[in-house]
Each structure stands twice: as structure tokens, then as C-alpha cells.
N, C-alpha and C. Protein backbone atom coordinates (compact mmCIF):
# COMPACT_ATOMS: atom_id res chain seq x y z
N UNK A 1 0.82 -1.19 0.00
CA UNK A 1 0.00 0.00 0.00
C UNK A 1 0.87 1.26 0.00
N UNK A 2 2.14 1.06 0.83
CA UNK A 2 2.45 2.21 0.90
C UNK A 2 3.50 2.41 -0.35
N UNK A 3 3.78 1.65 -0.98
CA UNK A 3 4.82 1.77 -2.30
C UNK A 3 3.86 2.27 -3.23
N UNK A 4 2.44 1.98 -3.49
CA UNK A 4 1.46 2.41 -4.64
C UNK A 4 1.41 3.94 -4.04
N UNK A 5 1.42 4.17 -2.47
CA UNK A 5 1.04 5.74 -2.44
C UNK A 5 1.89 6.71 -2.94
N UNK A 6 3.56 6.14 -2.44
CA UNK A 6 4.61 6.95 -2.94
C UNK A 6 4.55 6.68 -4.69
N UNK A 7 4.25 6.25 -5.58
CA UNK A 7 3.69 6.27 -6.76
C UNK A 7 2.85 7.65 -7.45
N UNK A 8 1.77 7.36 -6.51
CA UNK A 8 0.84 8.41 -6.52
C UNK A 8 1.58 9.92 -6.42
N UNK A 9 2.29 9.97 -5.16
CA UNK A 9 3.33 11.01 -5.21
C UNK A 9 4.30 11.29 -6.08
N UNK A 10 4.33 10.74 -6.79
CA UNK A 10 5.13 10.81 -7.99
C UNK A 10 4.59 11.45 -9.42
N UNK A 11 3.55 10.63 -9.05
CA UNK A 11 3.00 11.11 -10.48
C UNK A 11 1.79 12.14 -10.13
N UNK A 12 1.79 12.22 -9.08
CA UNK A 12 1.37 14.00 -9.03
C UNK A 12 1.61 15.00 -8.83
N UNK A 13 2.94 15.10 -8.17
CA UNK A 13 4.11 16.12 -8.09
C UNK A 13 5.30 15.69 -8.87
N UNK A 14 4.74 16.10 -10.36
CA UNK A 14 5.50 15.61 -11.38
C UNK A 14 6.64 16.32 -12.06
N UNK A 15 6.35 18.06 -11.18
CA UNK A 15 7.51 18.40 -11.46
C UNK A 15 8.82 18.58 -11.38
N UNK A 16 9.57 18.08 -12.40
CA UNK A 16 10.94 18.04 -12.82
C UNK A 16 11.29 16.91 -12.34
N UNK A 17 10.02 15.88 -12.88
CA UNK A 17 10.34 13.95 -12.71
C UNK A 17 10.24 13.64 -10.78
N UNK A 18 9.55 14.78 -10.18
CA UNK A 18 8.78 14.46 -8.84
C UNK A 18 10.27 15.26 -7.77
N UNK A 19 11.21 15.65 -8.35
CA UNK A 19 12.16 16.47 -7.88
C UNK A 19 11.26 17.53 -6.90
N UNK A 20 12.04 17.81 -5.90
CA UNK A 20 11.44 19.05 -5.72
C UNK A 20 11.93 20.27 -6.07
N UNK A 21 10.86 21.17 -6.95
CA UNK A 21 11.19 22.45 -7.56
C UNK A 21 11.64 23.43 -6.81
N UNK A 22 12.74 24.20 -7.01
CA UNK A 22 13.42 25.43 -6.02
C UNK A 22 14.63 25.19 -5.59
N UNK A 23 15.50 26.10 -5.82
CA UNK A 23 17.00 26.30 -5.74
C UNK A 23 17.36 26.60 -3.51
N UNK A 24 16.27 26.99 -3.35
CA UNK A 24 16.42 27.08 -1.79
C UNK A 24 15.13 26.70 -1.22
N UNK A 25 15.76 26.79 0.17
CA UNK A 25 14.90 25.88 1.16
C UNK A 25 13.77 26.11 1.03
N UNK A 26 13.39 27.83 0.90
CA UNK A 26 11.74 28.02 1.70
C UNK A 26 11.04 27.82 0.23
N UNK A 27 11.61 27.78 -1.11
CA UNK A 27 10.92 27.17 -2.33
C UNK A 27 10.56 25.72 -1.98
N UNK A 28 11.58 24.81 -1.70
CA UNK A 28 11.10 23.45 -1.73
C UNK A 28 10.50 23.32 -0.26
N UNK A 29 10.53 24.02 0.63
CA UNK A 29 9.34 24.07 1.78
C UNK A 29 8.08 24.29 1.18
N UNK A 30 7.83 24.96 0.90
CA UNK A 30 6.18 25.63 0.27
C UNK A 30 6.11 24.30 -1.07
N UNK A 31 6.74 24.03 -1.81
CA UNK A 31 6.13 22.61 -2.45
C UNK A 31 5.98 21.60 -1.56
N UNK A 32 6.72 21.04 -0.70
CA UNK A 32 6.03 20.08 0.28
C UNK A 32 4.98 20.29 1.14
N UNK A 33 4.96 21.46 1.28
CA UNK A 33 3.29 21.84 2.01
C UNK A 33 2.53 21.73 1.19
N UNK A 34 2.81 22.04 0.08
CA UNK A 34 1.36 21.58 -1.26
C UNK A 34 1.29 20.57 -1.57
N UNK A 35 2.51 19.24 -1.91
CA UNK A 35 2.33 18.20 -1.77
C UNK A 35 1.51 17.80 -0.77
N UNK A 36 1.77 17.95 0.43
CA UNK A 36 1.14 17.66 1.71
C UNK A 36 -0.79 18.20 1.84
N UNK A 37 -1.02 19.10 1.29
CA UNK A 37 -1.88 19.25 0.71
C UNK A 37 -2.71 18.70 0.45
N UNK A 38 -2.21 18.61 -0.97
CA UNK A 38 -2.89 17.22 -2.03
C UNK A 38 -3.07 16.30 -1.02
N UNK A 39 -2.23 15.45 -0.99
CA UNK A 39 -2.64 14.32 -0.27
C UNK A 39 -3.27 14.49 0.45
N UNK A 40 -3.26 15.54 1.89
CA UNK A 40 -4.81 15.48 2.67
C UNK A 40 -6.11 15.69 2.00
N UNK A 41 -6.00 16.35 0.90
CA UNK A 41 -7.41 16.78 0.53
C UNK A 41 -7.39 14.85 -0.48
N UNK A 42 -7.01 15.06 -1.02
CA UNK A 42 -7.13 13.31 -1.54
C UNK A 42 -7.50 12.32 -0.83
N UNK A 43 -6.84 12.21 0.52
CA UNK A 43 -7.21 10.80 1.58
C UNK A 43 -8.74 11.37 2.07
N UNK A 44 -9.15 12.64 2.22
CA UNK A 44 -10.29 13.20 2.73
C UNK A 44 -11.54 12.75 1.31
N UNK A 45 -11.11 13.04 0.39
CA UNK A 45 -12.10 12.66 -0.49
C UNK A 45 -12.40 11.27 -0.67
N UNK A 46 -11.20 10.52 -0.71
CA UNK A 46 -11.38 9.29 -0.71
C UNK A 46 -12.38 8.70 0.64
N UNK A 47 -11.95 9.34 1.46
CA UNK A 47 -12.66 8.65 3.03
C UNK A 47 -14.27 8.75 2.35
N UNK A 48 -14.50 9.84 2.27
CA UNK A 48 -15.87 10.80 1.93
C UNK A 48 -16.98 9.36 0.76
N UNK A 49 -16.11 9.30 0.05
CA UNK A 49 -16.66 8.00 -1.25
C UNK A 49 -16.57 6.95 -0.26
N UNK A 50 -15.41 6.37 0.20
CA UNK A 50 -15.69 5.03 0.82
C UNK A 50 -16.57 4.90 2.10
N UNK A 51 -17.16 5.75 2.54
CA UNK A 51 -18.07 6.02 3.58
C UNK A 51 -19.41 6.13 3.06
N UNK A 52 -20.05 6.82 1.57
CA UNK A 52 -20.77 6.61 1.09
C UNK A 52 -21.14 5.23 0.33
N UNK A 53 -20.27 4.33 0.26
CA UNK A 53 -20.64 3.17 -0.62
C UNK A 53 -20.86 2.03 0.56
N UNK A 54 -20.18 2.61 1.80
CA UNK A 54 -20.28 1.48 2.87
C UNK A 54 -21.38 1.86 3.79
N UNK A 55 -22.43 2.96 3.19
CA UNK A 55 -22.98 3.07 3.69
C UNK A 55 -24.08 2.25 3.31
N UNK A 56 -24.24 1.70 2.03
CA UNK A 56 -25.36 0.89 1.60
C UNK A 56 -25.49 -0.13 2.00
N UNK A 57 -26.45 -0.75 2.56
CA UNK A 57 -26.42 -2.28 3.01
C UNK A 57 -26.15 -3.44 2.90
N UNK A 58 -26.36 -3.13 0.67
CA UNK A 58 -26.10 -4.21 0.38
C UNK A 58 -24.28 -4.51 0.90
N UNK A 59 -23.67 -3.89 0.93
CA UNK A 59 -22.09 -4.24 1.10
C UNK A 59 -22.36 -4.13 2.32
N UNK A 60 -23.10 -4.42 3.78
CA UNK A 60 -22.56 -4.69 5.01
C UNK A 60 -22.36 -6.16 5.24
N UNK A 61 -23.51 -6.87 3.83
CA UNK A 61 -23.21 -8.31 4.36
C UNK A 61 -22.67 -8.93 3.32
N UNK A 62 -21.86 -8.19 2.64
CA UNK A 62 -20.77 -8.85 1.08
C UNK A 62 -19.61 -8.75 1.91
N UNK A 63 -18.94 -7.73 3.00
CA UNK A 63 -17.77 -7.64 2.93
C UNK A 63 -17.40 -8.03 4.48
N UNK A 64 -16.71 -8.99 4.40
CA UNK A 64 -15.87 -9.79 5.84
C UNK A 64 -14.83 -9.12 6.64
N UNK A 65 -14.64 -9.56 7.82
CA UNK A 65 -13.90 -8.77 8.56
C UNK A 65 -12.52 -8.58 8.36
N UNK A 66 -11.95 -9.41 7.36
CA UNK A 66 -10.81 -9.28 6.28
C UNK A 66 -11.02 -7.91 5.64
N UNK A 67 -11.50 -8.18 4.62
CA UNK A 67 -12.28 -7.09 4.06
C UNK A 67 -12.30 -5.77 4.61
N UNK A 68 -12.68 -5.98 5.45
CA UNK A 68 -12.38 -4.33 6.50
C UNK A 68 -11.33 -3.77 7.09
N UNK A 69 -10.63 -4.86 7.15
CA UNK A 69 -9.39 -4.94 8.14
C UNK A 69 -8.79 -3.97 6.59
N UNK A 70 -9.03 -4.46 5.60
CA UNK A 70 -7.71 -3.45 4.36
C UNK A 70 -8.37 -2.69 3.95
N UNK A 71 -9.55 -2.07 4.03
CA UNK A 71 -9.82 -1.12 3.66
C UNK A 71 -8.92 0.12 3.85
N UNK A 72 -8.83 1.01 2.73
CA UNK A 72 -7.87 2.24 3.14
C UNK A 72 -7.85 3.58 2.17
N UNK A 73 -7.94 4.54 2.84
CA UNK A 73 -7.99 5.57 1.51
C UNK A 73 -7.15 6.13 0.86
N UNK A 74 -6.54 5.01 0.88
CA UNK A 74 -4.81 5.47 -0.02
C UNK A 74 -4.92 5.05 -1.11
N UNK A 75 -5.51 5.31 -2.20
CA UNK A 75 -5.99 5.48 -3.58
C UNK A 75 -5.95 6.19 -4.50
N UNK A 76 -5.19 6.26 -5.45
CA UNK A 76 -5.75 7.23 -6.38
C UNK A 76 -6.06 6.63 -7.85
N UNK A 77 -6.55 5.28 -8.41
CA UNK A 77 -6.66 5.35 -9.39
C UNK A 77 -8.06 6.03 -10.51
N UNK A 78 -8.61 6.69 -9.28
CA UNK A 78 -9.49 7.81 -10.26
C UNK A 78 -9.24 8.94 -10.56
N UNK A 79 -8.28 9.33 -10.35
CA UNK A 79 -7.27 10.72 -10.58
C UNK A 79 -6.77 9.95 -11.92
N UNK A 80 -7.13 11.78 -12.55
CA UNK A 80 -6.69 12.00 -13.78
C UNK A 80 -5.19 13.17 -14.20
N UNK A 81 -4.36 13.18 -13.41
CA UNK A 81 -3.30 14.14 -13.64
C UNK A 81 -3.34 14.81 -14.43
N UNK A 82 -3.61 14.46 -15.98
CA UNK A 82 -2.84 15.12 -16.90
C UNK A 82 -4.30 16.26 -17.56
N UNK A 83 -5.38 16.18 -17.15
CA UNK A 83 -6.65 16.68 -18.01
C UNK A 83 -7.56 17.11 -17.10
N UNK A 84 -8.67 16.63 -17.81
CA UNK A 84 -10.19 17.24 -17.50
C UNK A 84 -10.90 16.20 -15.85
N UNK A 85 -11.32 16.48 -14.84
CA UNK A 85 -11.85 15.82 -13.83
C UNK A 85 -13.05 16.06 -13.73
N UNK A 86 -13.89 14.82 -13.51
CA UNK A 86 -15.22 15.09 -13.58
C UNK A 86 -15.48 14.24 -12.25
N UNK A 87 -16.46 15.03 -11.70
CA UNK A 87 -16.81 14.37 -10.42
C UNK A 87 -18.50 14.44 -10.07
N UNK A 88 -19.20 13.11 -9.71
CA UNK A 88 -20.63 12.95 -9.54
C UNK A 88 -20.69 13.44 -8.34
């Protein structure tokens, strides 16, 4: 899980191949706060969806206590980096 997240970090702080941008500190400070960012607002959205789908019943008695045990909102394969985002 956590090798797919640093992934994610990669390919969304893509600039200069996930480098961090800025010749001094308080430049590449202020990109890791935006990195840092992203990702909270990302794990927050994600929570937000997986809380709505587990809210339906039918999945209280599809999914086992396995099942729950990995649940996690470290996800991004509905992120679109490079374009247009559409969201229901």
C-alpha cells in the first residue's frame, strides 16, 4: 500500500520527474506543504466515497472482517493528472 502511495506522489508532483522544484529551502518548503496538501485533501475525499458506498447495506453483508481490516484511503486510481476531472 504504501509503495502504490509513494507512486501516486510521484505522479502528481511531477515536477521536474517528482524532484522538488526550487534552488532554496523556503521554495522546496512551500512545495512540500502543497504536496502535503494534495494528499490530505485526496485521503479526505477518498474517506468521503468510501463512507458513502459502505454506507449501503447491500455491502454490510458482502464484505468480511478481512475485508475491513484493508480497507484504506490510499488510492488514487481515479485521478486523472494530466486533463479534465469530472466528479458525480
Amino acid at each position: 500500500m504504501v509503495e502504490n502511495w509513494n507512486s501516486a506522489n510521484r505522479d502528481l508532483f511531477y515536477g521536474k520527474d517528482g524532484d522538488l522544484a526550487g534552488a532554496d529551502k523556503e521554495s522546496q518548503g512551500a512545495s512540500m506543504l502543497a504536496l502535503h496538501l494534495l494528499q490530505s485533501a485526496l485521503v479526505h475525499v477518498n474517506t468521503l466515497l468510501m463512507q458513502e458506498v459502505l454506507a449501503d447495506p447491500k455491502w454490510a453483508d458482502k464484505l468480511t472482517d478481512a475485508d475491513r481490516r484493508t480497507l484504506s484511503p490510499l488510492f488514487w486510481t481515479h485521478i486523472n493528472p494530466y486533463g479534465r476531472f469530472e466528479l458525480e
